[in-house]
PDB file of N, CA and C in Angstrom:
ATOM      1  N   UNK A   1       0.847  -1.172   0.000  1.00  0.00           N
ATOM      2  CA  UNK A   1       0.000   0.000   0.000  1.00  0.00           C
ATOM      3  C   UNK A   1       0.892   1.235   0.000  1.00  0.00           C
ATOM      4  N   UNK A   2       0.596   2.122  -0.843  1.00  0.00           N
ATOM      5  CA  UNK A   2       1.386   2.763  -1.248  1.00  0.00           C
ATOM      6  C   UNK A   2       0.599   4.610  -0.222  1.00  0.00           C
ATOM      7  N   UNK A   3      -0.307   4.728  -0.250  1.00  0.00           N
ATOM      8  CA  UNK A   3      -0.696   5.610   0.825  1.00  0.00           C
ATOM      9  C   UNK A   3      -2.285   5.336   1.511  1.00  0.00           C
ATOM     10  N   UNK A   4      -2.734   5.676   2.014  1.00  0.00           N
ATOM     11  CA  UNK A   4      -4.018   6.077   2.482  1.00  0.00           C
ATOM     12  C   UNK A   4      -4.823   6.015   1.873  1.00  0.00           C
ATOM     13  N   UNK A   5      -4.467   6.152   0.682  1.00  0.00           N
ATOM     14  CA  UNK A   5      -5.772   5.959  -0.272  1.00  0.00           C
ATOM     15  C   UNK A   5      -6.355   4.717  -0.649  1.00  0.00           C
ATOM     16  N   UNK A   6      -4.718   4.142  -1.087  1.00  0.00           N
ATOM     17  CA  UNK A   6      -5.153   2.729  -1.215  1.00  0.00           C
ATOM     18  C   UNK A   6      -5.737   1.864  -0.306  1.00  0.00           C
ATOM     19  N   UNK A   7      -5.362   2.538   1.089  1.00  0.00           N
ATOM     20  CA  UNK A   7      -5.668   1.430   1.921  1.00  0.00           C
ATOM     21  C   UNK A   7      -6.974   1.752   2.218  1.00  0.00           C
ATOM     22  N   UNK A   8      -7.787   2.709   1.780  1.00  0.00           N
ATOM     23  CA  UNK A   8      -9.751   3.162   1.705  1.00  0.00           C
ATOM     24  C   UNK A   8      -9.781   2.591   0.862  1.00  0.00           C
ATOM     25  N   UNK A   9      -9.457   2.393  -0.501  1.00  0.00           N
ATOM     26  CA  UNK A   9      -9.496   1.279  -1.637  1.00  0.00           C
ATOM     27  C   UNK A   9      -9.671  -0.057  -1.286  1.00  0.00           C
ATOM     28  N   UNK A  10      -8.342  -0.551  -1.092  1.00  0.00           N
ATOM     29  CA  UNK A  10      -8.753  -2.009  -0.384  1.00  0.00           C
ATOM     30  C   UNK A  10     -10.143  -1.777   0.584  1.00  0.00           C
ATOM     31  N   UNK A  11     -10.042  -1.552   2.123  1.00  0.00           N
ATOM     32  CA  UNK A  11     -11.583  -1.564   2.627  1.00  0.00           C
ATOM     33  C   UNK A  11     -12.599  -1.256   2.034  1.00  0.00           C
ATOM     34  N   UNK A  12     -12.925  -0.512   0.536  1.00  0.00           N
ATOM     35  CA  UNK A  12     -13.915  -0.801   0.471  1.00  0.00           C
ATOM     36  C   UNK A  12     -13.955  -1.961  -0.690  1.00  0.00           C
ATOM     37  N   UNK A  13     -13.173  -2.282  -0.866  1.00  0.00           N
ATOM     38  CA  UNK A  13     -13.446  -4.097  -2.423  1.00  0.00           C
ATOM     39  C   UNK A  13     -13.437  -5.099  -1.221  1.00  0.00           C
ATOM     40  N   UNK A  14     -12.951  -4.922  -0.260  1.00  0.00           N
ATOM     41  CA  UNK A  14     -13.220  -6.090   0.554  1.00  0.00           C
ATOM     42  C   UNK A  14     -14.511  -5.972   1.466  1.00  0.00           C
ATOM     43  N   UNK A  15     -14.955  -5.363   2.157  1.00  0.00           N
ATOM     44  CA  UNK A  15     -16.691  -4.693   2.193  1.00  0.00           C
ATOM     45  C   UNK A  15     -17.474  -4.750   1.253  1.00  0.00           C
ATOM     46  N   UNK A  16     -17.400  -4.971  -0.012  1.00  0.00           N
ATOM     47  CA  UNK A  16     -17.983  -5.155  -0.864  1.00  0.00           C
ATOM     48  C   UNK A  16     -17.856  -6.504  -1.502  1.00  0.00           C
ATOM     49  N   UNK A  17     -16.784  -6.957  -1.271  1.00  0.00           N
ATOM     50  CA  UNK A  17     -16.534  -8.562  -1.510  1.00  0.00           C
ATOM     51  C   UNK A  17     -17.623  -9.449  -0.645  1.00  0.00           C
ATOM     52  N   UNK A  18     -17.111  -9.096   0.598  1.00  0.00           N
ATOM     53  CA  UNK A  18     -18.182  -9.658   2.050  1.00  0.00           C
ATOM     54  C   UNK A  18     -19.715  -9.323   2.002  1.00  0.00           C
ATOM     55  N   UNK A  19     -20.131  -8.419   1.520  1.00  0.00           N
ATOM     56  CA  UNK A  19     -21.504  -7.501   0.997  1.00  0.00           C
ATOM     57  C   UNK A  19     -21.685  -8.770   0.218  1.00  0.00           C
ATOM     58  N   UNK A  20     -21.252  -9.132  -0.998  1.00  0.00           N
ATOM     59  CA  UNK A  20     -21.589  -9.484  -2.057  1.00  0.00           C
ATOM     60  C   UNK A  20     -21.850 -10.824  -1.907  1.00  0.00           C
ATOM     61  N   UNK A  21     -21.239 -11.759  -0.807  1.00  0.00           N
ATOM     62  CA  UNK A  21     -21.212 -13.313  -0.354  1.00  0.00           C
ATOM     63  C   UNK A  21     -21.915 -13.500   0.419  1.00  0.00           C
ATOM     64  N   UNK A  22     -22.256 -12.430   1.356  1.00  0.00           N
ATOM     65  CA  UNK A  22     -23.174 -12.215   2.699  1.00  0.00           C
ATOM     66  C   UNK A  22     -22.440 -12.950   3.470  1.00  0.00           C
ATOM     67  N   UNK A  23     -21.155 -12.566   3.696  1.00  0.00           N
ATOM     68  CA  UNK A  23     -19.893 -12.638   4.971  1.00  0.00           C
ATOM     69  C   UNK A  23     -20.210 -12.268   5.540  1.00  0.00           C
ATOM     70  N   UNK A  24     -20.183 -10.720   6.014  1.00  0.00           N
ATOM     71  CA  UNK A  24     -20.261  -9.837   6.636  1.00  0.00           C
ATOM     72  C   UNK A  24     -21.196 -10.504   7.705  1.00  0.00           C
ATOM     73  N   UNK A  25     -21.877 -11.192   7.822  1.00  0.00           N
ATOM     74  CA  UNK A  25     -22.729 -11.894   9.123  1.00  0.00           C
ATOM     75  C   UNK A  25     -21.293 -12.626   9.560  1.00  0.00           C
ATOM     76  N   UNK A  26     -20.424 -13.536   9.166  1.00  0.00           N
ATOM     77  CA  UNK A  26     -19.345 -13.789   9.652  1.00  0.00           C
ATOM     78  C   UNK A  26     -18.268 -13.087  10.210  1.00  0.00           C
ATOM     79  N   UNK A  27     -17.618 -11.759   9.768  1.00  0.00           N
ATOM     80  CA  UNK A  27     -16.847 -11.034  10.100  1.00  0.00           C
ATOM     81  C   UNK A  27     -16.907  -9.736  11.118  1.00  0.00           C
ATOM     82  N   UNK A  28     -16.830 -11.051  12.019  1.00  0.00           N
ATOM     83  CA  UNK A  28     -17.050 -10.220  13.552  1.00  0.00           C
ATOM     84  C   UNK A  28     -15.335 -10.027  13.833  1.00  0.00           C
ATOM     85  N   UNK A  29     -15.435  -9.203  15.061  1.00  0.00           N
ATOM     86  CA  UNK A  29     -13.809  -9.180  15.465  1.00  0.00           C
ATOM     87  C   UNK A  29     -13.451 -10.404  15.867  1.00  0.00           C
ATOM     88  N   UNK A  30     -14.152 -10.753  16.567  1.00  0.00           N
ATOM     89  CA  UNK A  30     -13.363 -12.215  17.291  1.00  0.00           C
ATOM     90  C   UNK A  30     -13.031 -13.325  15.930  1.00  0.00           C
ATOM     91  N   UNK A  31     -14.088 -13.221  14.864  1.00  0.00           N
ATOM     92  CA  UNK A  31     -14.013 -14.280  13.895  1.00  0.00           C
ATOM     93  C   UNK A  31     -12.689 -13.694  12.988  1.00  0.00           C
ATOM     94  N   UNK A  32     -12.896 -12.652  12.604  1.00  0.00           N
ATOM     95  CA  UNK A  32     -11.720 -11.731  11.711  1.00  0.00           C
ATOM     96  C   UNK A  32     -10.350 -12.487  12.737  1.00  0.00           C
ATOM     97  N   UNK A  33     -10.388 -11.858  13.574  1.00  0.00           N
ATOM     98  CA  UNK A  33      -9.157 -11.808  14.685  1.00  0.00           C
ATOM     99  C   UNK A  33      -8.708 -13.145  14.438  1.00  0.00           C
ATOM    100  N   UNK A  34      -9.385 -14.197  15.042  1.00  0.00           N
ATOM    101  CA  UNK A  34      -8.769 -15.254  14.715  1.00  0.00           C
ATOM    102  C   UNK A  34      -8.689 -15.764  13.605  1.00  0.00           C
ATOM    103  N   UNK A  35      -8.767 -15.585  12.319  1.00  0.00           N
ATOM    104  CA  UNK A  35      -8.787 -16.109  10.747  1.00  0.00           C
ATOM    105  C   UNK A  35      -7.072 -15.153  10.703  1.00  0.00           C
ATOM    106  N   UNK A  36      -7.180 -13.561  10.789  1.00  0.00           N
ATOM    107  CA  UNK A  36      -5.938 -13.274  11.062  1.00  0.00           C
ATOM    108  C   UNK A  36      -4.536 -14.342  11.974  1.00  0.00           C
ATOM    109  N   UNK A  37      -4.756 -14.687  12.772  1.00  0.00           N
ATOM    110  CA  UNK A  37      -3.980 -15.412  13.695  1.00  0.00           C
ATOM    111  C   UNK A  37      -3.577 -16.385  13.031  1.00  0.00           C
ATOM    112  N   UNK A  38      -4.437 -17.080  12.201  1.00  0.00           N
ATOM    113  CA  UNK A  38      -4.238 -18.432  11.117  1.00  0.00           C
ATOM    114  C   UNK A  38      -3.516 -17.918  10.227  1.00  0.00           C
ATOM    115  N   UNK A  39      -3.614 -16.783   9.371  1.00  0.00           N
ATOM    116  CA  UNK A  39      -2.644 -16.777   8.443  1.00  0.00           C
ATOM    117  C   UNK A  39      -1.287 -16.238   8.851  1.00  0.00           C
ATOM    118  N   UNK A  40      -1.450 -15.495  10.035  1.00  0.00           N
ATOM    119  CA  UNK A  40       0.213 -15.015  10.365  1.00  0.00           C
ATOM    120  C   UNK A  40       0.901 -16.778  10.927  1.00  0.00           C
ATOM    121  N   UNK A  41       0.127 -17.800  11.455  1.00  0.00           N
ATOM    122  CA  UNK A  41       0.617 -18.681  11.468  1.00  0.00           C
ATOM    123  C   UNK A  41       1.400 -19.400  10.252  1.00  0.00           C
ATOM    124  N   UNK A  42       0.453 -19.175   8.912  1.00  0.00           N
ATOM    125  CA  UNK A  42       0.758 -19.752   7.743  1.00  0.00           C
ATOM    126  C   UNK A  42       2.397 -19.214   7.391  1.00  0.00           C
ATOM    127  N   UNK A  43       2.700 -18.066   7.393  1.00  0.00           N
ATOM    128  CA  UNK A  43       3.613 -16.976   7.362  1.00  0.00           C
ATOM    129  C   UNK A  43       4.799 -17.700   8.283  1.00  0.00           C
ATOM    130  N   UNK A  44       4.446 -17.438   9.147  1.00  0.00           N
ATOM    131  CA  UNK A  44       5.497 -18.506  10.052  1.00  0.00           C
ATOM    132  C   UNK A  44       5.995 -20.082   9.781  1.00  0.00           C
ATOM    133  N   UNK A  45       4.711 -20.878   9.135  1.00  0.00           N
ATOM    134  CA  UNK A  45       5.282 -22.035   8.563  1.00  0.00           C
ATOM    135  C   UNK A  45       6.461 -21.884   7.665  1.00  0.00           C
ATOM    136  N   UNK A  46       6.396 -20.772   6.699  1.00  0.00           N
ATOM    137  CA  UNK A  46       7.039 -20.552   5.404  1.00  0.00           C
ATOM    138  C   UNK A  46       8.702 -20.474   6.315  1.00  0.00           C
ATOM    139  N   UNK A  47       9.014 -19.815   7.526  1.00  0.00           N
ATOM    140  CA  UNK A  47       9.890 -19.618   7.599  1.00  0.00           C
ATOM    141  C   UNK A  47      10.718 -20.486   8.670  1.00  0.00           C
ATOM    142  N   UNK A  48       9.724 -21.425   9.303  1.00  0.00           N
ATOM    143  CA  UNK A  48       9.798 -22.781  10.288  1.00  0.00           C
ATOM    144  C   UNK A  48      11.250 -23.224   9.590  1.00  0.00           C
ATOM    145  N   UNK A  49      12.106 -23.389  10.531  1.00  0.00           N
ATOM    146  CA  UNK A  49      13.208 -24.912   9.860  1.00  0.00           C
ATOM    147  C   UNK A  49      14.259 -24.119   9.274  1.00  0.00           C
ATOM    148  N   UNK A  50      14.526 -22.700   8.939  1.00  0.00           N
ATOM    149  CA  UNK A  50      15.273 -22.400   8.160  1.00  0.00           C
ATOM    150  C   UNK A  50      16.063 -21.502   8.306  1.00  0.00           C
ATOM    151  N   UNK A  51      17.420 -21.503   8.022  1.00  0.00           N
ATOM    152  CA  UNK A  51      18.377 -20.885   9.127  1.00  0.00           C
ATOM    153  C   UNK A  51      18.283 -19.286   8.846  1.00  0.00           C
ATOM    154  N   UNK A  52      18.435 -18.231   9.596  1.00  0.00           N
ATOM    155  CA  UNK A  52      18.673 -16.592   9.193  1.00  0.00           C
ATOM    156  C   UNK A  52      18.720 -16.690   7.727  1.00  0.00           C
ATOM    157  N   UNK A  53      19.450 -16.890   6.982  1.00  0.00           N
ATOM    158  CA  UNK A  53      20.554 -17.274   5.754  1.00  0.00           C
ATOM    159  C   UNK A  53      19.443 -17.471   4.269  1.00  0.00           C
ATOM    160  N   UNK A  54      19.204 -19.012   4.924  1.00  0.00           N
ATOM    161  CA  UNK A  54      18.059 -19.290   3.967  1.00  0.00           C
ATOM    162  C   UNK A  54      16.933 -18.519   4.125  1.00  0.00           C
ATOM    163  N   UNK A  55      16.396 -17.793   5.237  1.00  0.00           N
ATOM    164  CA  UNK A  55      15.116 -16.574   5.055  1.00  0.00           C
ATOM    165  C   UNK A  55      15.297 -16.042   4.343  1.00  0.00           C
ATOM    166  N   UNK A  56      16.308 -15.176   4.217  1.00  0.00           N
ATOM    167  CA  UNK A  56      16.808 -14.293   3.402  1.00  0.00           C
ATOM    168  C   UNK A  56      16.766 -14.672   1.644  1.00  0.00           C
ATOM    169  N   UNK A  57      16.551 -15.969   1.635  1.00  0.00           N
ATOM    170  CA  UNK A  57      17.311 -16.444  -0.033  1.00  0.00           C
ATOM    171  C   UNK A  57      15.890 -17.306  -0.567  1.00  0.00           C
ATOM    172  N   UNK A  58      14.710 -16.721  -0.272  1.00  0.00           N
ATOM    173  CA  UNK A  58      13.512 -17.721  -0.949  1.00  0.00           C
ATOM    174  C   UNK A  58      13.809 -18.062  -1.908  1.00  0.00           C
ATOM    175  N   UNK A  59      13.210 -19.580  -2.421  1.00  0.00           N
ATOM    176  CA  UNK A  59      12.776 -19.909  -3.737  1.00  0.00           C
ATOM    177  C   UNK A  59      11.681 -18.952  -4.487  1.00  0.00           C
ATOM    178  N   UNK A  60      11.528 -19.124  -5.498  1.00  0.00           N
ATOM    179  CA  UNK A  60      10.838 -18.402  -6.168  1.00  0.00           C
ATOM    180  C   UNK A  60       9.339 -19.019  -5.866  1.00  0.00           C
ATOM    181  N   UNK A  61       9.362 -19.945  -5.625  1.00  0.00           N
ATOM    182  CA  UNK A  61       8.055 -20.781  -4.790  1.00  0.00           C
ATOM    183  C   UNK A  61       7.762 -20.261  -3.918  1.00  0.00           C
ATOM    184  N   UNK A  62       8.448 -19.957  -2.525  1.00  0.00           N
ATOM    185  CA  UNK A  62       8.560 -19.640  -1.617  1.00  0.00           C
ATOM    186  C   UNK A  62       8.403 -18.575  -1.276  1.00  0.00           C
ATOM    187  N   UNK A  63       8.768 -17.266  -1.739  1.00  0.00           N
ATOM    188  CA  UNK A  63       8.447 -16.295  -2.475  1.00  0.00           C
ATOM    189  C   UNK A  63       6.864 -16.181  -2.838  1.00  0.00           C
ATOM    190  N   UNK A  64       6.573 -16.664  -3.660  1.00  0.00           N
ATOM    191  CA  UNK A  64       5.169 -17.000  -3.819  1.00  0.00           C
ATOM    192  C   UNK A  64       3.861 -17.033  -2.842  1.00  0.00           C
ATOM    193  N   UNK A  65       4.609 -17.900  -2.546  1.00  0.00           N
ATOM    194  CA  UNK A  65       3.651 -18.080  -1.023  1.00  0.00           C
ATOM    195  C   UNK A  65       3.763 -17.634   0.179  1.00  0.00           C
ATOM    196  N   UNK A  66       4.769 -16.574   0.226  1.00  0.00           N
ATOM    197  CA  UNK A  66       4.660 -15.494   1.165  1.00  0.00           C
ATOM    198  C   UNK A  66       3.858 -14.430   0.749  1.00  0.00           C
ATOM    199  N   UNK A  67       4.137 -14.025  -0.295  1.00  0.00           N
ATOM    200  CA  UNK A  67       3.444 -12.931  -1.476  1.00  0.00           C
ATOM    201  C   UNK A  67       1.642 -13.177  -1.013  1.00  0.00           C
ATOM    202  N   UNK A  68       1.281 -14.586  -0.998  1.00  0.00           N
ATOM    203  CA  UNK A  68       0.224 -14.896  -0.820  1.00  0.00           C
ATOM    204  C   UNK A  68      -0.304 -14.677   0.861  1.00  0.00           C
ATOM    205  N   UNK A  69       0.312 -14.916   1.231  1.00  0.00           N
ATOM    206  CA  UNK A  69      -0.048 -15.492   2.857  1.00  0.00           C
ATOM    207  C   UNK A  69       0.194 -13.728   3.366  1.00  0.00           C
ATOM    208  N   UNK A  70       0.951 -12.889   3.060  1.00  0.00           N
ATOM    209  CA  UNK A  70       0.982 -11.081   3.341  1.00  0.00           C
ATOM    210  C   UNK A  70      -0.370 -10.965   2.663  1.00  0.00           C
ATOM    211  N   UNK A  71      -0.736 -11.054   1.807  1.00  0.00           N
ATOM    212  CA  UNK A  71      -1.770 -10.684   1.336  1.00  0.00           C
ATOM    213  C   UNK A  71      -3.339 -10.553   2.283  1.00  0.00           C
ATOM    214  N   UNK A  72      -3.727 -12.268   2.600  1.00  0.00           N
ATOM    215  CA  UNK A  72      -4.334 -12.798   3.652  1.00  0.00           C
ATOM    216  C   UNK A  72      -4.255 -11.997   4.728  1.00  0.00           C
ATOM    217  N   UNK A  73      -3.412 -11.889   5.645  1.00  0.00           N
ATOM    218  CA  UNK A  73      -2.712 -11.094   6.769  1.00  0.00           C
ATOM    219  C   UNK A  73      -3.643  -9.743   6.294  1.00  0.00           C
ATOM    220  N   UNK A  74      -2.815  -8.782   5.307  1.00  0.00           N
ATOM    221  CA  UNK A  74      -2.745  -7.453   4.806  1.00  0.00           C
ATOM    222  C   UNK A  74      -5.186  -7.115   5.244  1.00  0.00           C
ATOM    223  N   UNK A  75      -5.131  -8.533   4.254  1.00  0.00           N
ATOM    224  CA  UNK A  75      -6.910  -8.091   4.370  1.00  0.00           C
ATOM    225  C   UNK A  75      -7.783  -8.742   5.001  1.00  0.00           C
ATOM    226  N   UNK A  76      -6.874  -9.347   5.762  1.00  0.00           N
ATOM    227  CA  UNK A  76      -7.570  -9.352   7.550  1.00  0.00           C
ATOM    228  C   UNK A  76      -7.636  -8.413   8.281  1.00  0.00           C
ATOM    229  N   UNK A  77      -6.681  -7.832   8.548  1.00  0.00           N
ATOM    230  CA  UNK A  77      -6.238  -7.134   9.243  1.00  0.00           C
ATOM    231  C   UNK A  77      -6.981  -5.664   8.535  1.00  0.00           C
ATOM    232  N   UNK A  78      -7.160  -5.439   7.637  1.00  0.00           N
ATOM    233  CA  UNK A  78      -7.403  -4.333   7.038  1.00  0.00           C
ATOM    234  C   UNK A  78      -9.434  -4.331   7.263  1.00  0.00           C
ATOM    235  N   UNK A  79      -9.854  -5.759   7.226  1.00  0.00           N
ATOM    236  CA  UNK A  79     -10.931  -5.945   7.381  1.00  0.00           C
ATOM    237  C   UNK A  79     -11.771  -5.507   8.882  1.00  0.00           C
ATOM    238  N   UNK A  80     -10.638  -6.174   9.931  1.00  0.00           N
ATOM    239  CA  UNK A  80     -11.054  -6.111  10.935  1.00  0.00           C
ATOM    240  C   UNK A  80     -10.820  -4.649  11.553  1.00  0.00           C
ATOM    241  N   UNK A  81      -9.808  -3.910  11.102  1.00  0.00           N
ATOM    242  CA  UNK A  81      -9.450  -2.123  11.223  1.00  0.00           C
ATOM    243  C   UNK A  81     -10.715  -1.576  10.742  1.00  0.00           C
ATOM    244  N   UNK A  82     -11.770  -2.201   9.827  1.00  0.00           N
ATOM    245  CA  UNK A  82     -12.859  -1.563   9.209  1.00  0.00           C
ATOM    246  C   UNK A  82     -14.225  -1.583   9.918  1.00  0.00           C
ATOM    247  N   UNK A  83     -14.364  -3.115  10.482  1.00  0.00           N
ATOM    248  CA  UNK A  83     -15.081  -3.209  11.496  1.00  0.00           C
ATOM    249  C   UNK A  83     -15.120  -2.905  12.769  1.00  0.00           C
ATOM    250  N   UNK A  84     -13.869  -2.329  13.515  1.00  0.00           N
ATOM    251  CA  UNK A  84     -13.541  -1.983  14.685  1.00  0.00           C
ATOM    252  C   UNK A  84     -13.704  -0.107  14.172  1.00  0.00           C
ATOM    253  N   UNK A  85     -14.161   0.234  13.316  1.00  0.00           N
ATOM    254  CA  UNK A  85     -13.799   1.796  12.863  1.00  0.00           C
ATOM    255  C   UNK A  85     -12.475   2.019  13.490  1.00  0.00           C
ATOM    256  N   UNK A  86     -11.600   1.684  12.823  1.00  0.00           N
ATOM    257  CA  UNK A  86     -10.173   2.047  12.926  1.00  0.00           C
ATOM    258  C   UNK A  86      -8.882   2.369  11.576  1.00  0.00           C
ATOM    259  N   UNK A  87      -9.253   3.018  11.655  1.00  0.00           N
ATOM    260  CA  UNK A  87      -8.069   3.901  10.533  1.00  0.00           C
ATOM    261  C   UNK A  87      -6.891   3.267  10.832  1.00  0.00           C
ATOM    262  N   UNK A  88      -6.302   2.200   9.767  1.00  0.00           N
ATOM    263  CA  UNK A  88      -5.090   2.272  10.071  1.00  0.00           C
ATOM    264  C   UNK A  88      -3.568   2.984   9.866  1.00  0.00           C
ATOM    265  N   UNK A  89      -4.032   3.824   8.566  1.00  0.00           N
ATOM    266  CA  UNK A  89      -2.836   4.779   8.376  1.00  0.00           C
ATOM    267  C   UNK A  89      -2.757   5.842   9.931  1.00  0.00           C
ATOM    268  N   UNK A  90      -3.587   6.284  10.350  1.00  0.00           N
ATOM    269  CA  UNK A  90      -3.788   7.226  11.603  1.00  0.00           C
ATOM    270  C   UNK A  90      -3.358   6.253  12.799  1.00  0.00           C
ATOM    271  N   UNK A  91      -3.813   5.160  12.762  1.00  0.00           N
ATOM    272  CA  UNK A  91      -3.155   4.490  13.958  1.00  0.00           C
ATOM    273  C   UNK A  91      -1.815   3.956  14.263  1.00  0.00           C
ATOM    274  N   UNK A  92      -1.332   3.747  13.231  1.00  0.00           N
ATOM    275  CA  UNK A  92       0.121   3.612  12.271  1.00  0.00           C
ATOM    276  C   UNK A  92       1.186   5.271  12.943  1.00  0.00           C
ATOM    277  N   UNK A  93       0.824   6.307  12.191  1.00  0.00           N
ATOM    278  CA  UNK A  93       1.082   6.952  12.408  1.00  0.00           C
ATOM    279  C   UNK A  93       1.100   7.254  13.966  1.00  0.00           C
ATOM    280  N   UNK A  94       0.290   7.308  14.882  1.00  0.00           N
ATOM    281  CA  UNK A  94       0.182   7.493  16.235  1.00  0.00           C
ATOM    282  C   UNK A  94       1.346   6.419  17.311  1.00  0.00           C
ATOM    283  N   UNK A  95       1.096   5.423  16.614  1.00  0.00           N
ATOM    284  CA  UNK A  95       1.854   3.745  17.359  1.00  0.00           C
ATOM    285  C   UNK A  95       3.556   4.389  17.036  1.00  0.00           C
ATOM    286  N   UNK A  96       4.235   4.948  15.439  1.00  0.00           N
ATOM    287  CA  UNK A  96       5.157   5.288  15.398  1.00  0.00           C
ATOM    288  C   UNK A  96       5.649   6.562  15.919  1.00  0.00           C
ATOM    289  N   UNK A  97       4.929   7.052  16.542  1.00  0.00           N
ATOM    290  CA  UNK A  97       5.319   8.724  17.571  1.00  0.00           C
ATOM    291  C   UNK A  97       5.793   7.893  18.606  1.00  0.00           C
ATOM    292  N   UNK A  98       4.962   7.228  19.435  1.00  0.00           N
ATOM    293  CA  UNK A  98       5.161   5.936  20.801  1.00  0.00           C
ATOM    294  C   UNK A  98       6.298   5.994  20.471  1.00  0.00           C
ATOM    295  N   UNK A  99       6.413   5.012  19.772  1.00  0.00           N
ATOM    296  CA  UNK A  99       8.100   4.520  19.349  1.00  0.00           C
ATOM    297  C   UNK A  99       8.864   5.450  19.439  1.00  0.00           C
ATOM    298  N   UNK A 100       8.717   6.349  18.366  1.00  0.00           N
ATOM    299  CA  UNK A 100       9.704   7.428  18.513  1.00  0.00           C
ATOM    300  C   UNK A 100      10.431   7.784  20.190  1.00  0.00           C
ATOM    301  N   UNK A 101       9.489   7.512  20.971  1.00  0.00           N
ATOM    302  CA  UNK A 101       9.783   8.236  22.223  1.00  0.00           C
ATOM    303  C   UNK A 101      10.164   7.028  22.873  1.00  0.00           C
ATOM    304  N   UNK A 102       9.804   6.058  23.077  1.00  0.00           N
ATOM    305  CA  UNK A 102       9.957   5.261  23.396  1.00  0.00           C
ATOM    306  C   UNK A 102      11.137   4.336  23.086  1.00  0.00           C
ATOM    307  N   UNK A 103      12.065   4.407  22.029  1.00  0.00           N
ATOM    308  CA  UNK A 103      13.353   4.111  21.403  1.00  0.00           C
ATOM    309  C   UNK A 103      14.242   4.936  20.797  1.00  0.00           C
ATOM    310  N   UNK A 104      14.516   5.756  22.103  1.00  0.00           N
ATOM    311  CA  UNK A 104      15.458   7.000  21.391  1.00  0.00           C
ATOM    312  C   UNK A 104      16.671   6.710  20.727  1.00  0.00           C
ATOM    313  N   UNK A 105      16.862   7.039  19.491  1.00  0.00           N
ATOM    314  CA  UNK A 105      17.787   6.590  18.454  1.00  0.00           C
ATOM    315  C   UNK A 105      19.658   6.413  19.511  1.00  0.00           C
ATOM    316  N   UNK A 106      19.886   7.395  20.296  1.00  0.00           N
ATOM    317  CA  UNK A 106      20.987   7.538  20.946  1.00  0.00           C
ATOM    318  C   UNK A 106      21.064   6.295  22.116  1.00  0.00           C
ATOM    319  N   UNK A 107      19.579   5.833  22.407  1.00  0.00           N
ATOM    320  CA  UNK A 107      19.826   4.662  23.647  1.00  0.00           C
ATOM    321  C   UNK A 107      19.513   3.005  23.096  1.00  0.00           C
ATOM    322  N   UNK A 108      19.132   3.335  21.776  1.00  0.00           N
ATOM    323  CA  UNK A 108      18.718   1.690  21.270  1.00  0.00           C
ATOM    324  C   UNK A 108      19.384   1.309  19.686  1.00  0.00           C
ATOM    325  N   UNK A 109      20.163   2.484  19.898  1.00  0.00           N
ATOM    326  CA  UNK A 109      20.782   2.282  18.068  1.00  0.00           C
ATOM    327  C   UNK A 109      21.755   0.842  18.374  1.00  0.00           C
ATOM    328  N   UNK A 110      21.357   0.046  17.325  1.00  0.00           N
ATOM    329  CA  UNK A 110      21.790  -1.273  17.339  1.00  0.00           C
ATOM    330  C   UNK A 110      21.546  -2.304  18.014  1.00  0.00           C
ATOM    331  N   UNK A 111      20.974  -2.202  18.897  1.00  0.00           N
ATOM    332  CA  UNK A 111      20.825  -3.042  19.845  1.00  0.00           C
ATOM    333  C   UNK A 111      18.697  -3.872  19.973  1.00  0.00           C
ATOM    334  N   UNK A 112      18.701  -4.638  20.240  1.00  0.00           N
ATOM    335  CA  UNK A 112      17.448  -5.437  20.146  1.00  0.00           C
ATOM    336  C   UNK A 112      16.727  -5.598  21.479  1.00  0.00           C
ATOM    337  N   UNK A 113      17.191  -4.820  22.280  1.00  0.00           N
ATOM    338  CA  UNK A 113      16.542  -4.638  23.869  1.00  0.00           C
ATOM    339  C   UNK A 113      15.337  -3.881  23.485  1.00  0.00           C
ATOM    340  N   UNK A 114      14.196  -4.156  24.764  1.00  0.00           N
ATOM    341  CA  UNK A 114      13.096  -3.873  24.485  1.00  0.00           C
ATOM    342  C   UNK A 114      13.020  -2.731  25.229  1.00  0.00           C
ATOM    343  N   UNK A 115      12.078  -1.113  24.834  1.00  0.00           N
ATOM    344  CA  UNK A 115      12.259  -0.091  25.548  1.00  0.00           C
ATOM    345  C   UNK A 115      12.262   0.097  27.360  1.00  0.00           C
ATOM    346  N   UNK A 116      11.527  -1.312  27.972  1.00  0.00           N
ATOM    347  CA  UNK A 116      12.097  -0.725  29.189  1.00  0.00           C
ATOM    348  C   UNK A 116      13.785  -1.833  30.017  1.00  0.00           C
ATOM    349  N   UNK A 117      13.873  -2.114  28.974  1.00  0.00           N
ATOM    350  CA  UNK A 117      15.665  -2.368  29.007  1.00  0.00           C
ATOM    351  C   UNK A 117      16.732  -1.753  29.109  1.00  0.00           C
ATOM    352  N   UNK A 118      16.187  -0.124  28.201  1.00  0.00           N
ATOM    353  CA  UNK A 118      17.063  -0.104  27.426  1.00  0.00           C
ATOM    354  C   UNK A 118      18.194   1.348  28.503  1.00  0.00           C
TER     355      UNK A 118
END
């Protein structure tokens, strides 16, 4: 997703996807939420077993089916931001101020400690 726009784009073809199947009786948070949870699992299979090294070096298969399984993730997650009325470029934006303050570049540069470590 390239800005804000797209991502009102996507929510509404997928609201309208669900409209169109009569999902939308299915896509509650708890149901969204956990269908999300399944595919970030899927995501994790892809990378089960395989050293730093090889993450880095997909097959073109492999590849593939990450391509696929972000996707899943991307409009779950984008689904359930729609049903919760939640903007996610604005919440995005807000979560990375946190951070900002919360991992001051001078006390966490390089290092993988978590902010109250650090």
């Amino acid at each position: 997703m390239s800005n804000s726009s797209d991502l009102l784009h996507l929510k509404q073809q997928l609201r309208a996807f669900a409209e169109q199947r009569d999902w939308d009786q299915f896509h509650t948070p708890k149901n969204l939420s956990m269908a999300l949870s399944g595919e970030v699992a899927e995501i994790t299979e892809i990378f089960q077993w395989l050293t730093p090294e090889q993450s880095e070096e997909l097959s073109v298969e492999k590849k593939q089916q990450l391509e696929e399984e972000i996707a899943d993730v991307m409009m779950y997650l984008v689904r359930l931001a729609d049903k919760c009325d939640i903007d996610i470029s604005d919440a995005c934006q807000r979560k990375l101020e946190k951070n900002n303050e919360k991992y001051p570049v001078d006390k966490c540069y390089g290092s993988a400690k978590k902010y109250n470590e650090l």
